[in-house]
Each structure stands twice: as structure tokens, then as C-alpha cells.
C-alpha atoms as a PDB file:
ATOM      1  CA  UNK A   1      38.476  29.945  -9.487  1.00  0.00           C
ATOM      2  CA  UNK A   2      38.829  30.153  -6.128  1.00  0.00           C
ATOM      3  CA  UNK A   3      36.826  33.165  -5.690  1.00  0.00           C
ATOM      4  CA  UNK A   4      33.907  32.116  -8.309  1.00  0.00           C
ATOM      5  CA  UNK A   5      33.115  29.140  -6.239  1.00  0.00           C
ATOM      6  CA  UNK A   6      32.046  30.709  -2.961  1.00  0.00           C
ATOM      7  CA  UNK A   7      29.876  33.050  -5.268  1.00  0.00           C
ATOM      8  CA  UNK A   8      28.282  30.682  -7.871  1.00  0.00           C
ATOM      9  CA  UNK A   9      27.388  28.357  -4.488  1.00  0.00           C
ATOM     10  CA  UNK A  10      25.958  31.601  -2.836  1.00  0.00           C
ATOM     11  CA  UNK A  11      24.208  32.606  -6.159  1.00  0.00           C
ATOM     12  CA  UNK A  12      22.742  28.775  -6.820  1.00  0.00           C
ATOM     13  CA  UNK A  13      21.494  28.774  -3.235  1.00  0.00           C
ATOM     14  CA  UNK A  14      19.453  32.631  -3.856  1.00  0.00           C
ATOM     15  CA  UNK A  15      18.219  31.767  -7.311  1.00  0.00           C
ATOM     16  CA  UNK A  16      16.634  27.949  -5.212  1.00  0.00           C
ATOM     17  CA  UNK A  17      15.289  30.311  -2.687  1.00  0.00           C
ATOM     18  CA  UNK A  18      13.931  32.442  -5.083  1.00  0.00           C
ATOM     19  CA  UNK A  19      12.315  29.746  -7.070  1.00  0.00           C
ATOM     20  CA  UNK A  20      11.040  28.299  -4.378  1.00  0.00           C
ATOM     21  CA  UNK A  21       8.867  30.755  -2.619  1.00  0.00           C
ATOM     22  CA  UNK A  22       7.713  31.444  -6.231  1.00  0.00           C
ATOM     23  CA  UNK A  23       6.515  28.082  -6.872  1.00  0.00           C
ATOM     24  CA  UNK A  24       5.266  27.205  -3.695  1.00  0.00           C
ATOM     25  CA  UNK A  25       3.445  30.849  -3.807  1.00  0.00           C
ATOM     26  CA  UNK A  26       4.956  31.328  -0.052  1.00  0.00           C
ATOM     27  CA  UNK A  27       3.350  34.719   1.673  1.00  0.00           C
ATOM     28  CA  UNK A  28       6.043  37.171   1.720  1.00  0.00           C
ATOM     29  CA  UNK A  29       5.119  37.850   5.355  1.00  0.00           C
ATOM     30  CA  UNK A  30       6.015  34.314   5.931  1.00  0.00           C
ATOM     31  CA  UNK A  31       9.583  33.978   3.781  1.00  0.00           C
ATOM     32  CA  UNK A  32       9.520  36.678   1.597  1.00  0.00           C
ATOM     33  CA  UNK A  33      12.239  36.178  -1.887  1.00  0.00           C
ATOM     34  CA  UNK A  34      15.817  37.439  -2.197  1.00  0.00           C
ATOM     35  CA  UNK A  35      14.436  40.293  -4.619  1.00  0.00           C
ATOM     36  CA  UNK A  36      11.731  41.415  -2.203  1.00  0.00           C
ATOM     37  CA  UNK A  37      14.302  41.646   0.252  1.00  0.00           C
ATOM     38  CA  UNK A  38      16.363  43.762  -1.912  1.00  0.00           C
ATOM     39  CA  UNK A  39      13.381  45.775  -3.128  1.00  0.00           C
ATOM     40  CA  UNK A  40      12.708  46.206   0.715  1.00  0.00           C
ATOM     41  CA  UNK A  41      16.406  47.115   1.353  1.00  0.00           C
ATOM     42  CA  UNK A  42      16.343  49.987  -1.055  1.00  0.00           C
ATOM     43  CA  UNK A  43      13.103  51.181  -0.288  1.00  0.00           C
ATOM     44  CA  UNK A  44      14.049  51.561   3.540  1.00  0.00           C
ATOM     45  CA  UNK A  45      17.625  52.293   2.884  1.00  0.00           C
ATOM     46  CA  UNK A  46      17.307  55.716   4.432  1.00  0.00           C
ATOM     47  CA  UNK A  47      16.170  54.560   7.926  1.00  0.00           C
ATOM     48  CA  UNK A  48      18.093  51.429   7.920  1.00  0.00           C
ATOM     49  CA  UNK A  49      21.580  53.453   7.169  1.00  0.00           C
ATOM     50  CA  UNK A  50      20.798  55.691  10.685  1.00  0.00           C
ATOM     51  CA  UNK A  51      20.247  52.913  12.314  1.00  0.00           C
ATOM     52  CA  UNK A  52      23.325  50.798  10.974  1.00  0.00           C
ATOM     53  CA  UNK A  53      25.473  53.468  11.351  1.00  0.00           C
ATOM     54  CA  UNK A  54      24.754  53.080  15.196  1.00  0.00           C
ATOM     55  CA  UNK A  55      25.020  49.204  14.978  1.00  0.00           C
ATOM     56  CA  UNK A  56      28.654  50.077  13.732  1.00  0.00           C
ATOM     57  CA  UNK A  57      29.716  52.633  16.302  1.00  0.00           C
ATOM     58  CA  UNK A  58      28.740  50.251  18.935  1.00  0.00           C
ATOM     59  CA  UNK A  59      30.287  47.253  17.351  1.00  0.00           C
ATOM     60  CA  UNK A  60      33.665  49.279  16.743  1.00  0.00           C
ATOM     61  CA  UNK A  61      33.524  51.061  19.737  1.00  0.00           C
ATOM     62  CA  UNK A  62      33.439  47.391  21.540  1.00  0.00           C
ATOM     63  CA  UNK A  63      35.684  46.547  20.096  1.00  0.00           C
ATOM     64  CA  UNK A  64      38.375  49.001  20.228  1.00  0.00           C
ATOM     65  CA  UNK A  65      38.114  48.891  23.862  1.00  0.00           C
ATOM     66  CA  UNK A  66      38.621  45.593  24.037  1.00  0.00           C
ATOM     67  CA  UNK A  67      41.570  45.412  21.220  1.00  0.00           C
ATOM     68  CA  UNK A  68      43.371  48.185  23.512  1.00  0.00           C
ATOM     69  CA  UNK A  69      42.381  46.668  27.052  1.00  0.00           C
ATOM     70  CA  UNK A  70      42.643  43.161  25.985  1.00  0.00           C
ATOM     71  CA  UNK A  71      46.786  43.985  24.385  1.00  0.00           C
ATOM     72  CA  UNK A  72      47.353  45.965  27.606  1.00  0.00           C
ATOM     73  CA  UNK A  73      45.813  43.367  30.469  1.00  0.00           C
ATOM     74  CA  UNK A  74      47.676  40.399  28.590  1.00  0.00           C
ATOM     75  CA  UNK A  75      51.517  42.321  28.493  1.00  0.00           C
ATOM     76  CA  UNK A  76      50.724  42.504  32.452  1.00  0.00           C
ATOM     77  CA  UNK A  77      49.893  39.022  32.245  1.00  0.00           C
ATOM     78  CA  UNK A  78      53.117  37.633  30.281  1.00  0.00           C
ATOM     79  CA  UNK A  79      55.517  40.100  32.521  1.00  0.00           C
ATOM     80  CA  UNK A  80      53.751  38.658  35.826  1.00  0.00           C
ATOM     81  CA  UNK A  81      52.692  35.224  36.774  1.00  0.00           C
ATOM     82  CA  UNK A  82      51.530  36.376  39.799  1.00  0.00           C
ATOM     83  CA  UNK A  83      48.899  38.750  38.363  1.00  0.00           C
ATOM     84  CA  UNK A  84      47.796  36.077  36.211  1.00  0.00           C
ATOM     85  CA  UNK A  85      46.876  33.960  38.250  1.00  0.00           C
ATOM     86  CA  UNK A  86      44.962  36.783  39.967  1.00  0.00           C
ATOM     87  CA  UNK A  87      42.903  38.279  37.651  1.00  0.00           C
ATOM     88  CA  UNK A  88      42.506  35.584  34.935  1.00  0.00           C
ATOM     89  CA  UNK A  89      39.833  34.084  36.597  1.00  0.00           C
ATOM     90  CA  UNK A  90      38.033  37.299  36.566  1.00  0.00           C
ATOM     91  CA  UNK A  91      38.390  37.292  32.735  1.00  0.00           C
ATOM     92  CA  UNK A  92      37.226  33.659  32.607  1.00  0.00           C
ATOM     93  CA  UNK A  93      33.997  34.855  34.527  1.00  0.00           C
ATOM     94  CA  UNK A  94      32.714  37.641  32.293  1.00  0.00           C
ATOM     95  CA  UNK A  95      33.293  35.255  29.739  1.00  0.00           C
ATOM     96  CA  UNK A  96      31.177  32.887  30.535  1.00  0.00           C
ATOM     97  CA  UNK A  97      28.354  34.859  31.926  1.00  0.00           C
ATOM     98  CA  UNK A  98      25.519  35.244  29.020  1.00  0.00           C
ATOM     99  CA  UNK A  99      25.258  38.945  28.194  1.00  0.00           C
ATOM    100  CA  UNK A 100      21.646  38.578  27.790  1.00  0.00           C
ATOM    101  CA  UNK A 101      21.766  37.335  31.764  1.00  0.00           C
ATOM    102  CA  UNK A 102      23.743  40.433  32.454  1.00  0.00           C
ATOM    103  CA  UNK A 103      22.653  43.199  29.786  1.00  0.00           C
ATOM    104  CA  UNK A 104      19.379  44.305  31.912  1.00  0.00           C
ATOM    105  CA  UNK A 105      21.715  44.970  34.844  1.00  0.00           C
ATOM    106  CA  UNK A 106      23.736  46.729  33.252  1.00  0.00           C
ATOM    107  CA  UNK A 107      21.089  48.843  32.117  1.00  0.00           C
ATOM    108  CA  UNK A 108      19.915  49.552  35.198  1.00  0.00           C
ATOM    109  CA  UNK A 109      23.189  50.499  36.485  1.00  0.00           C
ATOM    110  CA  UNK A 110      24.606  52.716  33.401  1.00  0.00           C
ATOM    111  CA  UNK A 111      22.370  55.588  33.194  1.00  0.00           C
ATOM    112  CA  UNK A 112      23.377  56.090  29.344  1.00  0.00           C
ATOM    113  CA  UNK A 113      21.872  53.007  26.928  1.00  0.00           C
ATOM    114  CA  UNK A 114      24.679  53.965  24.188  1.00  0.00           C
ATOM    115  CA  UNK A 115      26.984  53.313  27.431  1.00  0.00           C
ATOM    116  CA  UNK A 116      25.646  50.334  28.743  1.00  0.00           C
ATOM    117  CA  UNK A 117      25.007  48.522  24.974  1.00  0.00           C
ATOM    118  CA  UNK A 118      28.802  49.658  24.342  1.00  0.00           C
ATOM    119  CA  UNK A 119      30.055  48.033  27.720  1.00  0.00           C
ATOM    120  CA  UNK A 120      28.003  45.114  26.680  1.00  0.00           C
ATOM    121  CA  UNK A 121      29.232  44.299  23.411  1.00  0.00           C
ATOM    122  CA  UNK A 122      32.552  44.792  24.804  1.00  0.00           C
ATOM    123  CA  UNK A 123      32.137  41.985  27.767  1.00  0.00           C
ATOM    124  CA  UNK A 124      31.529  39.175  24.683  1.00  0.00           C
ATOM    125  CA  UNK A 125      34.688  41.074  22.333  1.00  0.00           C
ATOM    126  CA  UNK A 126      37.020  41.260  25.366  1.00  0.00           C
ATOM    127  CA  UNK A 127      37.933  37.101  26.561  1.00  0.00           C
ATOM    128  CA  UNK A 128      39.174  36.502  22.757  1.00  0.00           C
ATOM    129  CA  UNK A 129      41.240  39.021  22.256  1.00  0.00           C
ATOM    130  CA  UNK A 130      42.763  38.661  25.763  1.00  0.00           C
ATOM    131  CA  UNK A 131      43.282  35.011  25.579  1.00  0.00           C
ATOM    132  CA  UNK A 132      44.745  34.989  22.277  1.00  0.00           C
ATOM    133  CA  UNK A 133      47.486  37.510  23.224  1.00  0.00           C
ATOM    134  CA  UNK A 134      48.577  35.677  26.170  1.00  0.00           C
ATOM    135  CA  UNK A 135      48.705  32.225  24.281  1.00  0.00           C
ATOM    136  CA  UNK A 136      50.975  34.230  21.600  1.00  0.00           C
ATOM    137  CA  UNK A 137      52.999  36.076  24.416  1.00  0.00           C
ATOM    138  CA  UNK A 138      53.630  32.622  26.129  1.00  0.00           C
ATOM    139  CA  UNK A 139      54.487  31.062  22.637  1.00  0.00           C
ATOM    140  CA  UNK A 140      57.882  32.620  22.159  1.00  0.00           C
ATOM    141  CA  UNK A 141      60.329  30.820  21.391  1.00  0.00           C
ATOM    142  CA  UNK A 142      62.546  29.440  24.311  1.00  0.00           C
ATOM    143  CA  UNK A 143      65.666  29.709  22.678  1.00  0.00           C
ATOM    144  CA  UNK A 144      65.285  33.494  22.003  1.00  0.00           C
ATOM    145  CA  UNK A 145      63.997  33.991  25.665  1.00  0.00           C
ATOM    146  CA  UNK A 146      67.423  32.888  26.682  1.00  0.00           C
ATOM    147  CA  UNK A 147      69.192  34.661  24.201  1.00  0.00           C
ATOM    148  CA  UNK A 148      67.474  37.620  25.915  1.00  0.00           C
ATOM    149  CA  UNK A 149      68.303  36.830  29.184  1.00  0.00           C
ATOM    150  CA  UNK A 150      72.169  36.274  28.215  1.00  0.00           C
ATOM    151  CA  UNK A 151      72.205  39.677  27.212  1.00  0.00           C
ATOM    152  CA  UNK A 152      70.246  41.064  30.227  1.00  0.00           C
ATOM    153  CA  UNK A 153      67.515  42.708  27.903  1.00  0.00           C
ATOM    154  CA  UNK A 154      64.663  44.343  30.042  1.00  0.00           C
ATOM    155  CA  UNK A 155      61.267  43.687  30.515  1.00  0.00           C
ATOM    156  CA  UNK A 156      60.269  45.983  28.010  1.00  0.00           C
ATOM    157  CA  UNK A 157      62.513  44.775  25.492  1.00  0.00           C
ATOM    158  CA  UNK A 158      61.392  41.355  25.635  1.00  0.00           C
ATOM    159  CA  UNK A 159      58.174  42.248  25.279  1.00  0.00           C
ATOM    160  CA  UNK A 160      58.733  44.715  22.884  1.00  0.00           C
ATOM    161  CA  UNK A 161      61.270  42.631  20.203  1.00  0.00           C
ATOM    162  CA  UNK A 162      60.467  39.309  21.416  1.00  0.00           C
ATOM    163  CA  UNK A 163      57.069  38.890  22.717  1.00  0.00           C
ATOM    164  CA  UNK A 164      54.956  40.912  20.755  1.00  0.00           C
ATOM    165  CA  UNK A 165      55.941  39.827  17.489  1.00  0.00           C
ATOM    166  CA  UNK A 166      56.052  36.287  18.789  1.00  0.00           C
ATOM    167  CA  UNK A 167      51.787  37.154  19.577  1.00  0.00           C
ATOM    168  CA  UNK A 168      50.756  38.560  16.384  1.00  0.00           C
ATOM    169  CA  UNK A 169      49.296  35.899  14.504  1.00  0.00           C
ATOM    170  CA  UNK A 170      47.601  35.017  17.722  1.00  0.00           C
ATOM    171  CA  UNK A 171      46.100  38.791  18.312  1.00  0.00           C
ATOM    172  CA  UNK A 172      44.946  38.400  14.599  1.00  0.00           C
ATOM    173  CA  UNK A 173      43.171  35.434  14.860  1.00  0.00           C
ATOM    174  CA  UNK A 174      41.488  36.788  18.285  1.00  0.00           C
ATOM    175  CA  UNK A 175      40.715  39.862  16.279  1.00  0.00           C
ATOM    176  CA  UNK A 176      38.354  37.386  13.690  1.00  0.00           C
ATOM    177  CA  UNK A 177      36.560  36.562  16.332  1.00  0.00           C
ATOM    178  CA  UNK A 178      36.112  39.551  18.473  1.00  0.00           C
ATOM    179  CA  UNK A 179      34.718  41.414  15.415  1.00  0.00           C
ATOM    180  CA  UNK A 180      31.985  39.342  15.167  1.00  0.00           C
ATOM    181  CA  UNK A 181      31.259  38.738  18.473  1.00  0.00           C
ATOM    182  CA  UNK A 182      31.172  42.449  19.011  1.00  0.00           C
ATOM    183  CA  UNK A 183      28.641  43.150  16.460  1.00  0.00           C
ATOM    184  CA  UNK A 184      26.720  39.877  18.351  1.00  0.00           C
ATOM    185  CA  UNK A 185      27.202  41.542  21.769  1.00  0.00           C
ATOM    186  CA  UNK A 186      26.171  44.749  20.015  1.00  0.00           C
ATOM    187  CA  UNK A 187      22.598  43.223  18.177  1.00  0.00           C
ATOM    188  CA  UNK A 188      22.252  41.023  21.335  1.00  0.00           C
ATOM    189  CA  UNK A 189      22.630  44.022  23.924  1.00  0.00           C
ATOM    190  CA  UNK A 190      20.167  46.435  21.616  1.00  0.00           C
ATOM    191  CA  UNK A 191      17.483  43.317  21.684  1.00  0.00           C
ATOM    192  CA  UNK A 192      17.686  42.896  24.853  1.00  0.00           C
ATOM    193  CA  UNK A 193      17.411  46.671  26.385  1.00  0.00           C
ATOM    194  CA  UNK A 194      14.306  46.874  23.699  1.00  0.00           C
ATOM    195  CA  UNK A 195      15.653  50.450  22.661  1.00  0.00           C
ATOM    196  CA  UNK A 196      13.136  52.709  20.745  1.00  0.00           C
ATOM    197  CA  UNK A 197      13.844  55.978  18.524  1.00  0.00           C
ATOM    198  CA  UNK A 198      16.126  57.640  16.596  1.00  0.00           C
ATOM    199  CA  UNK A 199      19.600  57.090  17.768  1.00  0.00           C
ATOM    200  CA  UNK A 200      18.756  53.007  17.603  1.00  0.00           C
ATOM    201  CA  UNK A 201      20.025  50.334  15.759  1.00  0.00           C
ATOM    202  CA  UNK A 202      19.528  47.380  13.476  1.00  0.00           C
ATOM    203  CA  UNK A 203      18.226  45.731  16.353  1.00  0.00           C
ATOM    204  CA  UNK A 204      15.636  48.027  17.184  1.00  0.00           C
ATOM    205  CA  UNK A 205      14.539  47.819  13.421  1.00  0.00           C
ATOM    206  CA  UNK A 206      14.066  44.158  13.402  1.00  0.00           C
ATOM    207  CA  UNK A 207      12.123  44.028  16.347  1.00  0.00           C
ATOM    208  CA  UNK A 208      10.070  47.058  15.722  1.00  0.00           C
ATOM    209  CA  UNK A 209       9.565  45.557  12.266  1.00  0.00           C
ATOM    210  CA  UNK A 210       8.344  42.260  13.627  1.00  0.00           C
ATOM    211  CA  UNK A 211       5.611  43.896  15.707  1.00  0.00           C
ATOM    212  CA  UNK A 212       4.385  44.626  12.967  1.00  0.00           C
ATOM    213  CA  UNK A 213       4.788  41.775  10.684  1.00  0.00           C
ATOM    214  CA  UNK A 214       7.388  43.084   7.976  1.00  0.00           C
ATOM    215  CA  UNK A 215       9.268  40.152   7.247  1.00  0.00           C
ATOM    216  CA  UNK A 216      10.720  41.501   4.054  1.00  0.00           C
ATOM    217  CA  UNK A 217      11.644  44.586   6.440  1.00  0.00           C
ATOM    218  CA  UNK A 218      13.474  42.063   9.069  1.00  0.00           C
ATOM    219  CA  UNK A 219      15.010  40.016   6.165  1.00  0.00           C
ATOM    220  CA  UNK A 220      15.889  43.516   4.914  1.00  0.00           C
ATOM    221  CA  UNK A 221      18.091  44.482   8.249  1.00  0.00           C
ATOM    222  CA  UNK A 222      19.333  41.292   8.870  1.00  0.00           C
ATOM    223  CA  UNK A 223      20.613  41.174   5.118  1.00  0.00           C
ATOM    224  CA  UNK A 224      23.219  44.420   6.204  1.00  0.00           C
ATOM    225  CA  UNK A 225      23.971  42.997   9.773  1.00  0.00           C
ATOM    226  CA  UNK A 226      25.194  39.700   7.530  1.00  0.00           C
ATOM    227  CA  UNK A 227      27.204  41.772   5.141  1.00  0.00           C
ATOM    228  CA  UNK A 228      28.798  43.653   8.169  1.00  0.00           C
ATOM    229  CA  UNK A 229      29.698  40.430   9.476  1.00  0.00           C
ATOM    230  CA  UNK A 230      31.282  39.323   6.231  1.00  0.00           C
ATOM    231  CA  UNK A 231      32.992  42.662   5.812  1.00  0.00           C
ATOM    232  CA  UNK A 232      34.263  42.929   9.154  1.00  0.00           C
ATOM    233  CA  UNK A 233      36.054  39.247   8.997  1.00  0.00           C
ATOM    234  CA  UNK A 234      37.543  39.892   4.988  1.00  0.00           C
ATOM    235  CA  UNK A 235      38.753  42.800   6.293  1.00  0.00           C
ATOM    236  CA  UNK A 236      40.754  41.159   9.552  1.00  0.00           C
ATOM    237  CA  UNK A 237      41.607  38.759   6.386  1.00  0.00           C
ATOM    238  CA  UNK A 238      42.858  41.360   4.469  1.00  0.00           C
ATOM    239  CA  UNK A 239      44.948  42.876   7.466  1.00  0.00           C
ATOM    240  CA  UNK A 240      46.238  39.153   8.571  1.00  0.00           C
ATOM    241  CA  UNK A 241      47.754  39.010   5.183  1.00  0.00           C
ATOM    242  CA  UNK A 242      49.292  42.547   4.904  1.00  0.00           C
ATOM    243  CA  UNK A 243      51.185  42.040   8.380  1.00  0.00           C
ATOM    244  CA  UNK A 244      51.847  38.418   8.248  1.00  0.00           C
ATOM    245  CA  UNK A 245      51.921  37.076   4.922  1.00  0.00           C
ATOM    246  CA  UNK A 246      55.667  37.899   4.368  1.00  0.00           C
ATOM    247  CA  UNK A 247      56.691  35.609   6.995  1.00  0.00           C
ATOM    248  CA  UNK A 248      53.915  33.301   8.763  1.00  0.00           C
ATOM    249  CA  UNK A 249      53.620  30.263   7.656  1.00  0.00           C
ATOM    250  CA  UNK A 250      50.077  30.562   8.435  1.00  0.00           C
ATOM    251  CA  UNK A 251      49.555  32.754   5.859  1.00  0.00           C
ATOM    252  CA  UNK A 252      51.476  31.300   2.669  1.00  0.00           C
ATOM    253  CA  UNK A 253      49.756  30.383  -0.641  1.00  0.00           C
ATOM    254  CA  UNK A 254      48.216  27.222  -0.885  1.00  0.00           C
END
């Protein structure tokens, strides 16, 4: 039941969108209907699924990077105060600068648009997963930090059988986010640089498709950047409960 809800809402709000651009005889260049869209999808399936494929190798590139520099910039952080408080701030700063501000910069600067899209998408992954793992690194519990101190346990061994395990739930959770926002960063970047060709993405289709007034086409790539989104998060879902349902609390059955 749980399951059928989401999808009988989802369905009831397709089948009113449907009906509606029906009855009110709606231009499909204007809102075109879900089965135009679909009719559009598998008509242009072939061009679309080049161009998504390179949407996804950005957006998992990103985000890769900043899963591994994110982990390894936030164990510095929890073993050092000092460098915390150094280079935080820094992280704070590419967080909050727009990456549309920043994206034709970049482009200037990184000869290689796969390069500078992939750096881009990574600034707006990065903060989430960084931030996350230092709030979970921090959140150990006191007691045990003691413990490991009585028995004169090294840095690495804190961090290793206290620390990290003590952050998972809180890497996770940055991980639902950072998906997303990588595939944002990724779209975003793509819009921005106004890429044309081949070895494009979903972007590039969406904005070529509006110069020329395909709506269903637009509707038609934004329909597979949506269900990358969706997949993307069930699938952080999936892996949250997998590695934590055993023990987190978080993660019990309602």
C-alpha cells in the first residue's frame, strides 16, 4: 500500500494533465500531453540516449570526485582542528558562489568543456558531502572517544573503528543530496557553456530543441533528466538501507 499510493497519485495527476490539454485543445507546442511526450521520447530515443549517456558521465564523474575528495578533506578535518579552521572557509566559499556566476570562467580557463562542465558539477556535489562527513566524524560518541584514548589507540584507529562508522549515516544522507545536485551542476554547467554537437548532453538537447520550438522534444529530455533524478536518490535509498538498516535507528520499519 505504501508503494501504490505514490503511483496512483502520480498516475491521477498524468491522466488530469492529459485530460486537460485534451479538453482545453492546448497546442502541443505550448504544453504538449503525457502521451505526446512519450511518443516524442521513443521517437528521439536514439539521440536522446547519446546525449544522456554524457549527462550521466558528467553527473557520476562529479560526483565521484567529490564522494572521494569530500571523505578524504573531512578525515583531515576531524584529525586537525587547526586545518579546519583553515580551509573550511574555503569550502564554505565555493559553496555559496552560483555555478552559473562561475561556470563561464571556468570555461575560459579549462581548455577541455567535458573538463570544465565536470569541475563544475563537482563545485555544487562537493560542500554536502564534505559537511556531512565532518558533522558525522564530530558526532562520535564521547564515551567511546575516551575509551580510545584509555587505551592509547592511534589516530588512524579512531578514525578507522570509531569515527568512520560513527559518520556513515551522515555520508549517506550527504550522498542524497550530492547526487542530485551533481546532475543540477551537470544540466546547469552544459546550459550555461551553450555546448553544441555530438559529445553533448541533455542540456544541449533542450535548448537546441527550444530554438526551435519542440516542446514535446524538451518535455521529452526533461522527462529522462527527472527519472535520473528519481533513480539516482532510490538508489542512495536502496544503499542507505543495505549498510544501515541492521543497526540505525534511522533506518528501522515504520
Amino acid at each position: 500500500m505504501k508503494r501504490l499510493l505514490p503511483l496512483a497519485t502520480l498516475l491521477a495527476l498524468l491522466l488530469a494533465w492529459e485530460a486537460l490539454v485534451r479538453l482545453a485543445q492546448i497546442p502541443h507546442y505550448t504544453l504538449p500531453a503525457p502521451s505526446l511526450v512519450l511518443q516524442t521520447l521513443a521517437g528521439n530515443f536514439g539521440s536522446l540516449a547519446a546525449s544522456w549517456w554524457f549527462t550521466l558521465k558528467i553527473t557520476f564523474g562529479a560526483l565521484a570526485l567529490a564522494c572521494a575528495g569530500g571523505v578524504a578533506i573531512a578525515a583531515v578535518f576531524a584529525l586537525s582542528r587547526g586545518v579546519e579552521r583553515a580551509l573550511f572557509p574555503l569550502a564554505v566559499v565555493l559553496q555559496v558562489t552560483p555555478v552559473v556566476a562561475i561556470a563561464p570562467l571556468i570555461l575560459i580557463y579549462v581548455e577541455s568543456t567535458t573538463a570544465a562542465l565536470l569541475l563544475c558539477a563537482w563545485i555544487v556535489a562537493f560542500f554536502p558531502i564534505l559537511s556531512n562527513t565532518v558533522a558525522g566524524l564530530r558526532a562520535a560518541d564521547p564515551q567511546l572517544r575516551d575509551l580510545f584514548r584509555l587505551y592509547r589507540a592511534t589516530p588512524w584507529q579512531r578514525l578507522r573503528l570509531l569515527l568512520m562508522p560513527s559518520a556513515l549515516p551522515y555520508f549517506i544522507a550527504g550522498l542524497k543530496v550530492s547526487g542530485g545536485l551533481s546532475l543540477i551542476g551537470a544540466v546547469t554547467a552544459e546550459m550555461v557553456a551553450g555546448a553544441a554537437g555530438r559529445e553533448t548532453g541533455l542540456a544541449s538537447r533542450i535548448l537546441e530543441a527550444s530554438f526551435r520550438t519542440e516542446t514535446p522534444k524538451m518535455f521529452a529530455a526533461l522527462l529522462l533528466l527527472v527519472l535520473t533524478g528519481v533513480l539516482i536518490f532510490w538508489s542512495f535509498e536502496a544503499l542507505s538501507r543495505v549498510l544501515l538498516g541492521r543497526w540505525h535507528a534511522g533506518e528501522s520499519p515504520d
